[in-house]
Protein backbone atom coordinates (compact mmCIF):
# COMPACT_ATOMS: atom_id res chain seq x y z
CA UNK A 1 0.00 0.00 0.00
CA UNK A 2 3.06 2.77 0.50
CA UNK A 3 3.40 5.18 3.13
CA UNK A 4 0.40 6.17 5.00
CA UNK A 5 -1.42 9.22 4.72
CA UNK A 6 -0.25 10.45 7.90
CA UNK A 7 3.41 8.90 7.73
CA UNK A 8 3.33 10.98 4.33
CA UNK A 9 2.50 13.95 5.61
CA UNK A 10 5.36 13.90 8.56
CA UNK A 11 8.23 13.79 5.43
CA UNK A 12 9.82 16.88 5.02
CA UNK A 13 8.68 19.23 8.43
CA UNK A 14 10.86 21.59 9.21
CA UNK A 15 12.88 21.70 12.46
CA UNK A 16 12.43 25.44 13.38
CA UNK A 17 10.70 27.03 16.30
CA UNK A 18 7.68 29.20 15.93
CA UNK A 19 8.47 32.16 14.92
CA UNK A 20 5.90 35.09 14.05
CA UNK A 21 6.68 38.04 11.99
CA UNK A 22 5.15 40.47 13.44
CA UNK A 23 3.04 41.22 16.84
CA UNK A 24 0.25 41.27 14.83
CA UNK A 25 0.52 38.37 13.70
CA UNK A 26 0.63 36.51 16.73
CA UNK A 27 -3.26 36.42 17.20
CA UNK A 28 -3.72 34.46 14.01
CA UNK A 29 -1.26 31.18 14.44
CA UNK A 30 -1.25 28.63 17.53
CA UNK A 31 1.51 28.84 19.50
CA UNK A 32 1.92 25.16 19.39
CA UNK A 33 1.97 25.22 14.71
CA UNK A 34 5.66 25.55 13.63
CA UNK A 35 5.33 28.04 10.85
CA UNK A 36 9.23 26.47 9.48
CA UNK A 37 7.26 24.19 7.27
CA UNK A 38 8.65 21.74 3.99
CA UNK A 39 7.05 24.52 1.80
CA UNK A 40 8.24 27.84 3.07
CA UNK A 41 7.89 29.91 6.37
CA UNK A 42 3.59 30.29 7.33
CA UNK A 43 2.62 33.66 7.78
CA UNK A 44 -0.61 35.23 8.11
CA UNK A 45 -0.52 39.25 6.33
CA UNK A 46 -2.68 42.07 5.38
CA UNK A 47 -3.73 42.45 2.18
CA UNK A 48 -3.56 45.62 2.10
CA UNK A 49 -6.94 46.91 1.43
CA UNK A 50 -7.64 47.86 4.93
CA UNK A 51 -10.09 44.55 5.63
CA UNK A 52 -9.01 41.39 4.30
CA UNK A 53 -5.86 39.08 5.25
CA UNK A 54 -3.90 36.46 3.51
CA UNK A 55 -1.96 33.46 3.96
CA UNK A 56 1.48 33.69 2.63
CA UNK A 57 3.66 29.87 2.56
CA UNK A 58 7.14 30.56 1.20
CA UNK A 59 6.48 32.53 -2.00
CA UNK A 60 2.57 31.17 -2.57
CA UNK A 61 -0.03 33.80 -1.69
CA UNK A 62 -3.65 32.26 -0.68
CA UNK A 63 -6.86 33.73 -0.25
CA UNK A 64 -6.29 37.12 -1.61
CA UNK A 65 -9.70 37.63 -3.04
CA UNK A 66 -10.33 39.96 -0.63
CA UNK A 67 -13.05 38.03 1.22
CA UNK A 68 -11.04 36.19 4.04
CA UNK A 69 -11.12 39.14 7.09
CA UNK A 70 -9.64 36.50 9.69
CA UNK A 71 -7.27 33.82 8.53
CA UNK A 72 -5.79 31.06 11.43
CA UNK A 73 -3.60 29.02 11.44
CA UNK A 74 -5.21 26.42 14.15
CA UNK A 75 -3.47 23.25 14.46
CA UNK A 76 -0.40 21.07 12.89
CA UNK A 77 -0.53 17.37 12.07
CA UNK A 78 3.11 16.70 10.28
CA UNK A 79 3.51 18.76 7.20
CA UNK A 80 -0.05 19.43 7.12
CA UNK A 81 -2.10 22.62 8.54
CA UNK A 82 -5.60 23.25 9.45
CA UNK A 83 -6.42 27.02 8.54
CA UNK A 84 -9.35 28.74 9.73
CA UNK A 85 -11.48 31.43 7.53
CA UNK A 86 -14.04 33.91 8.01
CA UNK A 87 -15.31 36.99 6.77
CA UNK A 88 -15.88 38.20 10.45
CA UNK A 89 -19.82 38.41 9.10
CA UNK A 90 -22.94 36.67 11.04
CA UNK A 91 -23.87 34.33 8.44
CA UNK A 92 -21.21 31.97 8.89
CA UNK A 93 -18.39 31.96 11.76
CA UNK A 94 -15.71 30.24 9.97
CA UNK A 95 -14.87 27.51 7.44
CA UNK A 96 -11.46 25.54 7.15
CA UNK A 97 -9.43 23.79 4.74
CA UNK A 98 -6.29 21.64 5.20
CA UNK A 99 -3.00 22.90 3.59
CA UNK A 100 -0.41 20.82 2.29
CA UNK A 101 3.34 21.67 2.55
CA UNK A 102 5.29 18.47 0.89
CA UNK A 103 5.44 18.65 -2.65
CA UNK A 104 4.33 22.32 -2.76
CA UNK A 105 1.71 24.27 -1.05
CA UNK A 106 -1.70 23.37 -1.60
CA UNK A 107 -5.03 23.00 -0.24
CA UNK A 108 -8.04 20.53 0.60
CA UNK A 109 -11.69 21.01 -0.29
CA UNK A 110 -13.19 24.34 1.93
CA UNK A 111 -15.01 22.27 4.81
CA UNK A 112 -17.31 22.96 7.83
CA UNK A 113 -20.72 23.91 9.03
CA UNK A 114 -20.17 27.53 10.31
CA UNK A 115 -19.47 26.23 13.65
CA UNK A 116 -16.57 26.37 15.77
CA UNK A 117 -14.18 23.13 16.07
CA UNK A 118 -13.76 21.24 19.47
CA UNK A 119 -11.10 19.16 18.59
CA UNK A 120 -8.65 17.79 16.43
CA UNK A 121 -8.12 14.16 15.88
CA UNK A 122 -5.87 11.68 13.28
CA UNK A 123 -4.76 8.53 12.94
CA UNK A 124 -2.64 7.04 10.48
CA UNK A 125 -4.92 7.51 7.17
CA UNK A 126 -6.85 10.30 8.05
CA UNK A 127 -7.23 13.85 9.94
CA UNK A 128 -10.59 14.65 11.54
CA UNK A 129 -12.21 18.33 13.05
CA UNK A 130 -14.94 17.76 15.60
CA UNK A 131 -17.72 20.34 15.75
CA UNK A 132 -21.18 20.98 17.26
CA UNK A 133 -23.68 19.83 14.50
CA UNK A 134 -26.26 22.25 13.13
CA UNK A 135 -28.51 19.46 14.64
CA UNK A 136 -28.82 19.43 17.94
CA UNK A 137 -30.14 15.64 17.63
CA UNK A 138 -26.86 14.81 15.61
CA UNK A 139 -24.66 16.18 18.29
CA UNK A 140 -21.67 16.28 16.74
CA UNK A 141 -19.89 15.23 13.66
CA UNK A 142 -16.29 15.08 12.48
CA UNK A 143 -15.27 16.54 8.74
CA UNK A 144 -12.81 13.72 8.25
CA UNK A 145 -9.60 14.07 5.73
CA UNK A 146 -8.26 11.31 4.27
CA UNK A 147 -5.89 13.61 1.52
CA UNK A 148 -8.26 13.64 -1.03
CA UNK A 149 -11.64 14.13 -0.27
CA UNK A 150 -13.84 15.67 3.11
CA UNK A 151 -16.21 13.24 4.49
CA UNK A 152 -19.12 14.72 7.14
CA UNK A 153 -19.56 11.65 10.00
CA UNK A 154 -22.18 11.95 12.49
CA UNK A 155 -20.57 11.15 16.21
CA UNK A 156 -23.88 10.94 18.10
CA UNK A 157 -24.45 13.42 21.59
CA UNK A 158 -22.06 13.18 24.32
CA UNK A 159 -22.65 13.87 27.89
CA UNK A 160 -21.02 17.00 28.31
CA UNK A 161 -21.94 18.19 31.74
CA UNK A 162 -24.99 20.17 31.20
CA UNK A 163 -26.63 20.38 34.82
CA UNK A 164 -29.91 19.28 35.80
CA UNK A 165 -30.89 22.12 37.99
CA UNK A 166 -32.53 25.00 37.37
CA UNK A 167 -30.24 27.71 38.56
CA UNK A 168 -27.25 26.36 37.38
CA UNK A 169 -28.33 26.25 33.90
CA UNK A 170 -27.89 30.42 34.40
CA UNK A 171 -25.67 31.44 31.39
CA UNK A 172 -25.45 28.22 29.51
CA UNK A 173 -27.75 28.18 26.31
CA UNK A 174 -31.11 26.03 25.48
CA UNK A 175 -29.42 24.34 22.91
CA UNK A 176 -26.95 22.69 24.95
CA UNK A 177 -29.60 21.27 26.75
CA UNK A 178 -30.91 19.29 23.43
CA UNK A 179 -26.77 18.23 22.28
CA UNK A 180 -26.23 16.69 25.62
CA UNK A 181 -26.64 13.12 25.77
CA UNK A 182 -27.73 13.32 29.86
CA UNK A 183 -30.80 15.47 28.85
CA UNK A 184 -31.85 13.09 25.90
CA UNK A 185 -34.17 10.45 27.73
CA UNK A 186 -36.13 13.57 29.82
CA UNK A 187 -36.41 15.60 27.03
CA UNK A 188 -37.56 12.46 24.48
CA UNK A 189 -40.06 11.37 27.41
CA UNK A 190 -41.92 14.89 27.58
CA UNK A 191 -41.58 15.45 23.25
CA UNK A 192 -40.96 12.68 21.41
CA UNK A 193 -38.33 11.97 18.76
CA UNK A 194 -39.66 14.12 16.25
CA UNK A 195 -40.63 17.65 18.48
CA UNK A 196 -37.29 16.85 20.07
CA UNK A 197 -35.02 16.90 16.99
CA UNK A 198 -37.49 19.73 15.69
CA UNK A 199 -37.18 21.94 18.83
CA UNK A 200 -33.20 21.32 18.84
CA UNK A 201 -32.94 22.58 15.06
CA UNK A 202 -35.21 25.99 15.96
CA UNK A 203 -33.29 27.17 19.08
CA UNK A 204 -30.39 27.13 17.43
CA UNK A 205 -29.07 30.55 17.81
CA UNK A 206 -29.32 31.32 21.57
CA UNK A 207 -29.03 34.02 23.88
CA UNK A 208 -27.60 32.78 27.60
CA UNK A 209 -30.37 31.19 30.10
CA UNK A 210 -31.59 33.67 32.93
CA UNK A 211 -33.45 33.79 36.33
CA UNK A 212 -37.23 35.02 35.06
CA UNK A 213 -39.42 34.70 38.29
CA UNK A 214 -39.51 31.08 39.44
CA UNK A 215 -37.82 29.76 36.10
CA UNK A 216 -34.93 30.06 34.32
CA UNK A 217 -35.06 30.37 30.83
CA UNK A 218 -34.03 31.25 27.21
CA UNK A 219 -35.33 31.46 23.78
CA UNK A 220 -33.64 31.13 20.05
CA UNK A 221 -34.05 31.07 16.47
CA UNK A 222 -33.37 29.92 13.19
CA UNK A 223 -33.50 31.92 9.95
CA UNK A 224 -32.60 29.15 7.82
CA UNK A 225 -35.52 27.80 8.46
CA UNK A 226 -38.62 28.90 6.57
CA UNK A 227 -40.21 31.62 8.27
CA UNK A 228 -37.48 32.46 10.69
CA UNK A 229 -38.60 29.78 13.25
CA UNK A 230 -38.11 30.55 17.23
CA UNK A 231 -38.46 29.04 20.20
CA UNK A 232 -38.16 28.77 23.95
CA UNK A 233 -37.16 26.50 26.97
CA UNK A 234 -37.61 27.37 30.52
CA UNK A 235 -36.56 25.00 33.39
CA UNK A 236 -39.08 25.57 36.77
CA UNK A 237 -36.68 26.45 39.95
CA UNK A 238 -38.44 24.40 42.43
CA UNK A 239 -40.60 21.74 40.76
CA UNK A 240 -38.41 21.39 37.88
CA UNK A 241 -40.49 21.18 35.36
CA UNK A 242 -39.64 21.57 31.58
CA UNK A 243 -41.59 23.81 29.35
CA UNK A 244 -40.66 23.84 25.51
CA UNK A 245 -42.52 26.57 23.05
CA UNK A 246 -41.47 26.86 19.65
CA UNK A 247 -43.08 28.90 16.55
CA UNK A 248 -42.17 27.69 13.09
CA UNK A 249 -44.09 28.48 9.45
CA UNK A 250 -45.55 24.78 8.56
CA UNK A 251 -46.27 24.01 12.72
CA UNK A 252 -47.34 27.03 13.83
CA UNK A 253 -47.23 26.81 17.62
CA UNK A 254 -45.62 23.83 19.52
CA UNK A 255 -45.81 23.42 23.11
CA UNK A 256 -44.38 20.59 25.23
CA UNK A 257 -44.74 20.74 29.30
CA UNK A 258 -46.95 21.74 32.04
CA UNK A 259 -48.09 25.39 31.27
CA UNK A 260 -49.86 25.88 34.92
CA UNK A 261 -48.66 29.25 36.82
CA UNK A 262 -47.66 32.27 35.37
CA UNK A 263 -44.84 31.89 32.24
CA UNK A 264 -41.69 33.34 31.86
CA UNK A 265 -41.46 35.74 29.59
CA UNK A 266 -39.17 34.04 27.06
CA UNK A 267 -41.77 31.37 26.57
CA UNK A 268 -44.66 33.77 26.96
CA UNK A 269 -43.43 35.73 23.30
CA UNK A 270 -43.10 32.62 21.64
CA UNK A 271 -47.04 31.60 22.83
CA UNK A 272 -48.33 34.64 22.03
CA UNK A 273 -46.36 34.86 18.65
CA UNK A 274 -44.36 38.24 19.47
């Protein structure tokens, strides 16, 4: 079979230390990447029209289009680097792609789903990036790399600590409630499979839970759904209760959980379609 994927991609790194150009510069490139790479020094540079940056590898210029704002260099694996990309816009956070430095600078397929990475992972055939799925259902998935093409895998929910109680759900956001694996049989119990996944898709852009009378709660959206679909989840303080609302165009109102008492006022705009 040859040389591995991996095993390939560990010919030809250089020896230096990291070394930055310019202050700058620093913010852009993880201190643990050594920029001395088979292909020429990494550097991350404006572009000179007073917004965009690009990514300069020896003599190669990349991404000078003028659309890249924010340019990373996040991780190393051998002679290959993961680069990060963004236009520093709403729609999307950031992208990556995988550049190679044996051989002569080039780069994978642009990969991602707007989301931030959580890890890094490889093995000896192929390099993966772990990320929050747009699904809240799906949990996470890894954009795995195998030198040629970008394959999306689905990981499944982990339990990632999300608390139980009320008041300590202050500041986290409703839609870690639906990734984490420890909320899944509750939540499944009082919605079923499909108002769970549903509800996890709508609240997927989140402001922070809060103390609202005797709940704490927090509401979301999603305008890439049709519509601009929203939603709600509130947690009772003392009989801990669960209370899901969401809105969407072809549903209309949803509502999951004991309504009894006076409503917070995150779920109280989503039932009275605010």
């Amino acid at each position: 079979m040859g040389l591995s994927f991996l095993a390939k991609m560990k010919m030809g790194i250089g020896a230096g230390l990291l070394t930055v150009a310019s202050a700058a510069q620093g913010q852009f490139i993880s201190p643990d990447v050594d920029v001395q790479s088979a292909a020429g020094i990494l550097s991350v540079v404006d572009s000179g029209d007073g917004f965009s940056r690009n990514l300069v590898v020896g003599e190669r210029v990349f991404f000078d289009d003028g659309e890249r704002r924010f340019i990373g260099i996040e991780d190393q694996r051998g002679s290959l680097y993961l680069i990060s990309l963004s236009s520093g816009g709403n729609a999307c956070e950031v992208s990556f792609v995988w550049l190679h430095t044996v051989g002569g600078a080039r780069l994978s397929p642009e990969f991602g789903n707007c989301a931030a990475m959580t890890e890094v992972r490889s093995d000896a055939e192929t390099v993966s990036v772990v990320m929050p799925s747009t699904s809240a259902a799906e949990g996470f998935v890894a954009f795995v790399y195998d030198g040629k093409a970008i394959e999306r895998v689905v990981l499944g929910q982990q339990v990632t600590g999300v608390p139980f109680e009320a008041d300590a759900l202050v500041g986290r956001y409703p839609y870690e409630i639906f990734r984490d694996a420890g909320w899944r049989a509750s939540l499944l119990a009082l919605m079923g499979e499909s108002g769970y996944q549903l509800a996890g898709d709508v609240i997927a852009t989140a402001s922070p839970m809060e103390v609202q009378g005797d709940w704490v709660a927090g509401s979301g959206f999603n305008n890439r759904m049709a519509g601009n679909a929203y939603g709600a989840t509130a947690i009772h303080r003392t009989d801990h209760r669960v209370v899901v609302a969401i809105r969407t165009q072809e549903g209309g109102l949803q509502v999951w959980g004991n309504l009894s008492g006076a409503m917070p006022q995150e779920v109280q705009v989503v039932l009275e379609g605010r």
